[in-house]
Protein backbone atom coordinates (compact mmCIF):
# COMPACT_ATOMS: atom_id res chain seq x y z
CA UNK A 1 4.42 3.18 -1.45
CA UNK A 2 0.92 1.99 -0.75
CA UNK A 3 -0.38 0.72 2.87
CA UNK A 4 -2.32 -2.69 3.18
CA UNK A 5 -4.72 -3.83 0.78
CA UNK A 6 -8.58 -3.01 2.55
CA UNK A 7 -9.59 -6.07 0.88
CA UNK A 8 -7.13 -8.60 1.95
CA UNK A 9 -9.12 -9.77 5.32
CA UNK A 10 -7.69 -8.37 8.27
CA UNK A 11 -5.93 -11.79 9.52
CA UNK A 12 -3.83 -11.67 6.34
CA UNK A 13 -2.01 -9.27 7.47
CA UNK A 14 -2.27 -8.47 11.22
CA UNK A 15 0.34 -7.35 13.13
CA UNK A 16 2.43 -9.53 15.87
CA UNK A 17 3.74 -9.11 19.53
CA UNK A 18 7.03 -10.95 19.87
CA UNK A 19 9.61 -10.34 22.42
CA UNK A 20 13.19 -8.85 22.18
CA UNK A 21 16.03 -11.02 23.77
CA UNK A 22 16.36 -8.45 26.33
CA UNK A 23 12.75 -9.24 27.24
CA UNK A 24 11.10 -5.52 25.61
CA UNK A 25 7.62 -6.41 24.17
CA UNK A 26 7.62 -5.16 20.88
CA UNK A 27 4.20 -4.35 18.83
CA UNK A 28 5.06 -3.36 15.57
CA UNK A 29 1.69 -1.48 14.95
CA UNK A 30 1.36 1.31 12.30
CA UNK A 31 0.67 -0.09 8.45
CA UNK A 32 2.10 -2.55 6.11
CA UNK A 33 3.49 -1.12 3.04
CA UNK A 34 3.48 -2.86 -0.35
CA UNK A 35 4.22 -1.54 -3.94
CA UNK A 36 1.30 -0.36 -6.00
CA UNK A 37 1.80 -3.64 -8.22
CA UNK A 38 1.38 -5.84 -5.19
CA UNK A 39 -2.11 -4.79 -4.61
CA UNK A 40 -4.09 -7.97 -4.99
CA UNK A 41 -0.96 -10.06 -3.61
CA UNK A 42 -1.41 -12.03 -0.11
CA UNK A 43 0.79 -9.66 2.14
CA UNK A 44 3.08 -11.96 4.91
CA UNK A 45 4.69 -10.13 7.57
CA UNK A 46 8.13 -12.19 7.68
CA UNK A 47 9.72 -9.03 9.21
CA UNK A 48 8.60 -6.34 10.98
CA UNK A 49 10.12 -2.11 10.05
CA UNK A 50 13.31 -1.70 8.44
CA UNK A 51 17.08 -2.97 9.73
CA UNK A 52 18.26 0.54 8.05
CA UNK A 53 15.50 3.06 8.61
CA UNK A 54 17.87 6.08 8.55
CA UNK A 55 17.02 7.29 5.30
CA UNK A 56 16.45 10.79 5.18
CA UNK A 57 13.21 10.79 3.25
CA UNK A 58 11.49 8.36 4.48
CA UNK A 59 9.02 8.60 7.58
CA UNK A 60 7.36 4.22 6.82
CA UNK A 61 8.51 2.97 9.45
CA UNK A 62 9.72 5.58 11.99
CA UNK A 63 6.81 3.33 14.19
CA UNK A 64 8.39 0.34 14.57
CA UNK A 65 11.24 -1.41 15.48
CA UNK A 66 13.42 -3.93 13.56
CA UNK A 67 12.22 -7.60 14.78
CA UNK A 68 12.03 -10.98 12.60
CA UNK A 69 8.39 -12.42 13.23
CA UNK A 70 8.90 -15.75 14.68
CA UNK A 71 9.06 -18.68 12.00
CA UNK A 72 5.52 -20.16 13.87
CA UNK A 73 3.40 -17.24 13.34
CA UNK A 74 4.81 -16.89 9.81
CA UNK A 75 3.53 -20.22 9.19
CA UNK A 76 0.33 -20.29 11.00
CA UNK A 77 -1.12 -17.20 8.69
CA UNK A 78 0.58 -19.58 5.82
CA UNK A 79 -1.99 -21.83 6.75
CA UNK A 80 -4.51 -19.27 7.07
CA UNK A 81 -4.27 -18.55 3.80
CA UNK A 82 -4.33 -22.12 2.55
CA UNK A 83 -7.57 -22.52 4.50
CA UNK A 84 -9.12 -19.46 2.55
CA UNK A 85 -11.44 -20.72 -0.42
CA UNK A 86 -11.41 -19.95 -3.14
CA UNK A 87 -7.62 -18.74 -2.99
CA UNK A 88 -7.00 -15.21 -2.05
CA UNK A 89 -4.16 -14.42 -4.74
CA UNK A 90 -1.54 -16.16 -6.90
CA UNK A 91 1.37 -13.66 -5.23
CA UNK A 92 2.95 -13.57 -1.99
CA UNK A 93 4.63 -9.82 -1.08
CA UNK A 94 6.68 -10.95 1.39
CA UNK A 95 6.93 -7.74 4.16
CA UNK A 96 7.93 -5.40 5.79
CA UNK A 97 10.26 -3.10 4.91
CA UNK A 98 13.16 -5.38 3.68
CA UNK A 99 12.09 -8.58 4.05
CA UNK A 100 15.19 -9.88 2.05
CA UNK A 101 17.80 -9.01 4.85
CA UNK A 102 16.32 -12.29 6.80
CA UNK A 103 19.21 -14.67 7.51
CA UNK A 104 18.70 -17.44 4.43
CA UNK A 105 17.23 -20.37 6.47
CA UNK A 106 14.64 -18.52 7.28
CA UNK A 107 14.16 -17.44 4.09
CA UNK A 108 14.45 -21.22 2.77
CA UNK A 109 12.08 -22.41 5.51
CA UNK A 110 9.45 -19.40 4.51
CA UNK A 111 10.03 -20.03 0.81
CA UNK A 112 9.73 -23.94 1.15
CA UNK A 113 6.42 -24.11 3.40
CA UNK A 114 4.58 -21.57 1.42
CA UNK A 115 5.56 -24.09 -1.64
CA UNK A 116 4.15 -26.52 0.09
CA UNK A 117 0.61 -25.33 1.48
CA UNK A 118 -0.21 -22.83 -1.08
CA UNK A 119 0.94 -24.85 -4.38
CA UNK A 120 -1.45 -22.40 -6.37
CA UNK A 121 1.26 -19.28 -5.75
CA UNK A 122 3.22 -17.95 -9.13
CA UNK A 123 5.16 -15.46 -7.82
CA UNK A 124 6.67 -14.03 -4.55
CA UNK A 125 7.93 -10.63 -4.35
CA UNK A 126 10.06 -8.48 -1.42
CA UNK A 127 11.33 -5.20 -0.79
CA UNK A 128 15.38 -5.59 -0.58
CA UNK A 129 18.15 -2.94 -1.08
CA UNK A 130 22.04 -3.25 -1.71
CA UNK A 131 22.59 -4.46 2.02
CA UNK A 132 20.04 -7.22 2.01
CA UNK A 133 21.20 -8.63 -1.61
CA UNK A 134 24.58 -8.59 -1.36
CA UNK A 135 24.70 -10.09 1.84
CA UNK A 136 23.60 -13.08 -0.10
CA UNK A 137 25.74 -15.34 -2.15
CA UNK A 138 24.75 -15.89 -6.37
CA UNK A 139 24.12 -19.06 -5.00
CA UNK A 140 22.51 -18.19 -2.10
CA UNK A 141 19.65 -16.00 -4.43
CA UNK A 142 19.24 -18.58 -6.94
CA UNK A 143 18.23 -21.44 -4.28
CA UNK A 144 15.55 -18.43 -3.14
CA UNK A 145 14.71 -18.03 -7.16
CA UNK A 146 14.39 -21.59 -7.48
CA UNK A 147 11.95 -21.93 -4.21
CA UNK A 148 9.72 -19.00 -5.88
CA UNK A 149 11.37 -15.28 -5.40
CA UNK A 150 10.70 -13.80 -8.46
CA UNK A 151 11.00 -10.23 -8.08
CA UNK A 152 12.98 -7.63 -6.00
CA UNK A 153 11.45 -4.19 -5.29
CA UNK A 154 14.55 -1.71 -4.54
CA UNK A 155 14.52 2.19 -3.96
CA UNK A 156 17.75 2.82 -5.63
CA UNK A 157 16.27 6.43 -5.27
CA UNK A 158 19.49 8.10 -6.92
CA UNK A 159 22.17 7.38 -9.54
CA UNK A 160 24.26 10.57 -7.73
CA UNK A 161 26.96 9.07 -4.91
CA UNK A 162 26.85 12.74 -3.57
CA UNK A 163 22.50 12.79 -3.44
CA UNK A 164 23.14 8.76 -1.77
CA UNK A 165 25.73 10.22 1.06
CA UNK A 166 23.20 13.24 1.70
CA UNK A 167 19.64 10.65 1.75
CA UNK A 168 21.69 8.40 4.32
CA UNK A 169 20.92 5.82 1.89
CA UNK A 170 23.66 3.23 3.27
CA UNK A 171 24.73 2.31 -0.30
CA UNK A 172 27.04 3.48 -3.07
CA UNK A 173 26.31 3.78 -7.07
CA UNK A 174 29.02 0.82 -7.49
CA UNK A 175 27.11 -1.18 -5.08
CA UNK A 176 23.42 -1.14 -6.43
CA UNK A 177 25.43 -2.09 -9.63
CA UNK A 178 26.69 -5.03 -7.91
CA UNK A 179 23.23 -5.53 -6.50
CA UNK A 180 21.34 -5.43 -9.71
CA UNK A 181 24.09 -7.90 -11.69
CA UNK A 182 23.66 -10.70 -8.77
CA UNK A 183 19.96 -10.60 -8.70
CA UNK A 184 20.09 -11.38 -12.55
CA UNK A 185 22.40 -13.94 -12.52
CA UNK A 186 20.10 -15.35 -10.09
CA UNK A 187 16.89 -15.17 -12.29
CA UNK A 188 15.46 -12.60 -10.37
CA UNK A 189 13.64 -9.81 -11.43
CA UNK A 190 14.51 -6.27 -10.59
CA UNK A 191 11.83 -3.40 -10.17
CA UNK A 192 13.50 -0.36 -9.27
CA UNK A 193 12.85 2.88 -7.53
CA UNK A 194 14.24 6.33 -8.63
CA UNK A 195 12.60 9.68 -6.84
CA UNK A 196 12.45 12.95 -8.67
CA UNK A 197 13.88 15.83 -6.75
CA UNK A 198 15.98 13.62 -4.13
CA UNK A 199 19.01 16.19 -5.14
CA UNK A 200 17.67 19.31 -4.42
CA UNK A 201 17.52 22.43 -6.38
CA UNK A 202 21.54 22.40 -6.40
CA UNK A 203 21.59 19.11 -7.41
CA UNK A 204 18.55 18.55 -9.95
CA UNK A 205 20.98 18.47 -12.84
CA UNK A 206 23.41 16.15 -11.64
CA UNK A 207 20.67 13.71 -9.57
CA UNK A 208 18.98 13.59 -12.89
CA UNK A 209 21.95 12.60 -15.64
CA UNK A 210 23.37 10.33 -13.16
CA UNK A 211 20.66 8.75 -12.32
CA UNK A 212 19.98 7.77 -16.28
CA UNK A 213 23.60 6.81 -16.86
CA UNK A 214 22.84 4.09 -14.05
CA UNK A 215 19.74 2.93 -15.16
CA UNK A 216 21.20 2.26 -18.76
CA UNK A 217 23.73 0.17 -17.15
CA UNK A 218 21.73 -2.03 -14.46
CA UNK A 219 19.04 -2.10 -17.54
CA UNK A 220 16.10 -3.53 -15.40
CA UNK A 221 12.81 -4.60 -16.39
CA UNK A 222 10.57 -2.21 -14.17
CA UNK A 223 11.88 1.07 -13.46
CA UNK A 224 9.22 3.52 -11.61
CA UNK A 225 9.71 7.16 -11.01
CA UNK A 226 8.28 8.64 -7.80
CA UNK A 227 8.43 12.66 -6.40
CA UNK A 228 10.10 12.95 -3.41
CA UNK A 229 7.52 14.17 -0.75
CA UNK A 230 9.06 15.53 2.46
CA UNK A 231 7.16 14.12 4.93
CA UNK A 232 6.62 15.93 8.45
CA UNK A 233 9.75 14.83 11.11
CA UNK A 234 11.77 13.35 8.78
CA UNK A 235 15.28 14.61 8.25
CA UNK A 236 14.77 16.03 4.93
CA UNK A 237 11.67 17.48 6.08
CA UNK A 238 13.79 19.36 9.17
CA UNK A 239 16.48 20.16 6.29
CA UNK A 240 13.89 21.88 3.97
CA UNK A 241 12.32 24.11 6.55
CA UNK A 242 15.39 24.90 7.71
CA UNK A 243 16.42 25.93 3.89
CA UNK A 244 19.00 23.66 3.84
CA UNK A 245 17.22 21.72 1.43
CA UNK A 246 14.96 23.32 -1.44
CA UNK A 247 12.55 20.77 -3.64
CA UNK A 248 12.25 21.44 -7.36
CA UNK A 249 9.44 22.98 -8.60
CA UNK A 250 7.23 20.81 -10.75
CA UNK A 251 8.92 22.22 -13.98
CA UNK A 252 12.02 21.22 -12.94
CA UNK A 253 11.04 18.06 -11.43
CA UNK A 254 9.57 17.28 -15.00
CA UNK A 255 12.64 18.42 -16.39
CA UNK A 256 14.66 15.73 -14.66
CA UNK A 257 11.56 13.68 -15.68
CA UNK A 258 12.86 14.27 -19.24
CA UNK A 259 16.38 13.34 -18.38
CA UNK A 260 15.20 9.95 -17.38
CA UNK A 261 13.21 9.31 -20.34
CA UNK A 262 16.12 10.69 -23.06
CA UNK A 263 18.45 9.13 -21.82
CA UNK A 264 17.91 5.77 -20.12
CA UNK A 265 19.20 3.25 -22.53
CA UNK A 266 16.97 0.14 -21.28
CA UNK A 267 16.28 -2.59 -23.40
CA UNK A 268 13.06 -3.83 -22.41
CA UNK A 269 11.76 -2.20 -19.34
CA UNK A 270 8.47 -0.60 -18.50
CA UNK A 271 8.77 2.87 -17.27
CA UNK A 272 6.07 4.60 -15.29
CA UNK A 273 6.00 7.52 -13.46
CA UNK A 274 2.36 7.17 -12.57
CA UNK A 275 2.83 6.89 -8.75
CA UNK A 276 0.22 9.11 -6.80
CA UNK A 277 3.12 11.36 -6.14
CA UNK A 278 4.06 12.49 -9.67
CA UNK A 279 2.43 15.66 -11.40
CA UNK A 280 2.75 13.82 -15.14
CA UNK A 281 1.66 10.40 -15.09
CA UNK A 282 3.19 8.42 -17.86
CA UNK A 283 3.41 4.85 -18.16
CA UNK A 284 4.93 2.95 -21.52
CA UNK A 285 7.63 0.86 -22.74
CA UNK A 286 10.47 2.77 -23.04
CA UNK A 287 12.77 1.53 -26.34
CA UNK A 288 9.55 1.72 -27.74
CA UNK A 289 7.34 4.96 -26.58
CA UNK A 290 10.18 6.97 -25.93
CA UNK A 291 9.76 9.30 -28.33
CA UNK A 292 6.02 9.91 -27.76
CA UNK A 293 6.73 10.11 -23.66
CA UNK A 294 9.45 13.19 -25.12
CA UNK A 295 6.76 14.61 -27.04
CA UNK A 296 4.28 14.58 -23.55
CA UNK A 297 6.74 15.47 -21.43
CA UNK A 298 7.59 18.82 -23.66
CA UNK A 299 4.49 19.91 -24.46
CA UNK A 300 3.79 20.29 -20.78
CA UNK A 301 6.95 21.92 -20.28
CA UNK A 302 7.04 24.04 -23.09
CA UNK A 303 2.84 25.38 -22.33
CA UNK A 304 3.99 25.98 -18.07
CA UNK A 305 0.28 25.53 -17.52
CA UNK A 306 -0.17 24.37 -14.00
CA UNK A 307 -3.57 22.78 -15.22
CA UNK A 308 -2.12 20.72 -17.30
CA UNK A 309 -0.44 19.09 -14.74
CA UNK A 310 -2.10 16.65 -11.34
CA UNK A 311 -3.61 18.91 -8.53
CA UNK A 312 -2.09 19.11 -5.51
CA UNK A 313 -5.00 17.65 -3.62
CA UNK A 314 -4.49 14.56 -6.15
CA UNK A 315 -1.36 14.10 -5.24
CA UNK A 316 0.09 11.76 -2.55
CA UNK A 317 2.88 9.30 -1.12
């Protein structure tokens, strides 16, 4: 995941003070996170951290706490968008770290006034996960497709129920199958996440076949493939120095790679795993470049020739 775009003015996407019920000030502070694809999209804070944050991997928004921005500073930097000139973007990324788990009025309300004042937007995108879609109805997502949600980003991570239980993930294979079926019957599109290595050493094998067996049947358009990255003070990170936890090597990383790419049976989805994360970037169609992303992917593995492969120092979250 990528921090806030430097060249989206600062007031685009400042952070807020609100106050807790209880009367705790809370400053979110810290960065705002958007997918790689979102880069030239206006970024609106609906939401500020994650309602889950427990995932083991994941060190985003360990800053913050869970708060929904108040609906009048949501629409005030609405309107300081509309008064930009000449307009900033044609995409909204709605953020922070699930955006989606809002309570639908709000939602409607955000959806409806950004309709209204910024009449030049195509597209607006969130981050959601099983939790925040199914808590809404097929009805419920279609009135958000039909007020301009167009696209879900969700870090399915894992296709393995036992690698999900372990990541604290909060969600089961069955349910991001559930997930994925609602937000097409609502018109939505689906971008998902999947992260090479989640399973371990001891689980590379399984992560990997499981993971492709679920991605054949969710089928979504945009499916990216990340490298897990333990990140200092995060569970995992604990977990792998205390060797209860060992990361693939890149060879085997790339082998799981390889699973993906075999045996995903998607129908029209672009595959990348060009993330600053990966060690093989690769980006293509998949029913139709599959065969050539085999042929990369093997002559890598089959030469072991760590040049051949990104540099560490290139590599990032």
């Amino acid at each position: 995941m990528t921090p806030q775009n430097p060249n989206i003015p600062a007031p685009f996407v400042a952070p807020f003070v609100t106050t807790a019920a209880d009367g705790r000030t809370l400053v979110p502070g810290g960065s705002v996170y958007r997918p790689p694809s979102e880069a030239d999209s206006l970024l609106l804070q609906v939401s500020v951290g994650c309602s889950h944050n427990r995932c083991s991997y994941c060190a985003m928004y360990t800053d913050k706490r869970f708060a929904i921005r108040p609906q009048a500073e949501v629409e005030a930097l609405i309107d300081a968008f509309a008064r930009a000139r000449p307009a900033p973007s044609r995409r909204v990324f709605l953020c922070d770290g699930d955006a989606l788990i809002l309570p639908q009025a709000r939602l409607v309300a955000t959806l409806a006034y950004l309709r209204a004042r910024l009449p030049w937007v195509e597209r607006v995108a969130t981050y959601g996960d099983c939790r925040s879609i199914l808590r809404k109805t097929p009805a419920e997502l279609r009135e958000l497709a039909d007020l301009g949600l167009g696209m879900v980003y969700h870090g399915v991570e894992t296709g393995d129920d036992l690698a999900m239980a372990a990541i604290v993930k909060g969600s089961t294979r069955a349910q991001v199958i559930e997930a994925a079926d609602r937000l097409r019957q609502a018109g939505i599109r689906h971008s998902v996440i999947v992260l090479l290595g989640i399973g371990g050493v001891a689980g590379s094998e399984r992560h990997a076949h499981e993971t492709a067996s679920l991605l054949s049947r969710i089928d979504p358009p945009f499916v990216g493939a990340l490298t897990v990255t333990p990140v200092p003070g995060t569970p995992l990170y604990l977990a792998q120095q205390a060797g209860e936890f060992v990361l693939p090597d890149p060879w085997q990383l790339l082998g799981e790679l390889r699973v993906l790419v075999a045996e995903s049976a998607l129908t029209a989805c672009q595959f990348a795993s060009n993330h600053a994360s990966n060690y093989l970037p690769l980006r293509a169609l998949l029913a139709r470049d599959r065969q050539p992303m085999l042929r990369a992917i093997d002559a890598v593995l089959a030469e072991r020739d760590a040049g051949m492969l990104k540099p560490e120092w290139l590599r990032g979250l």
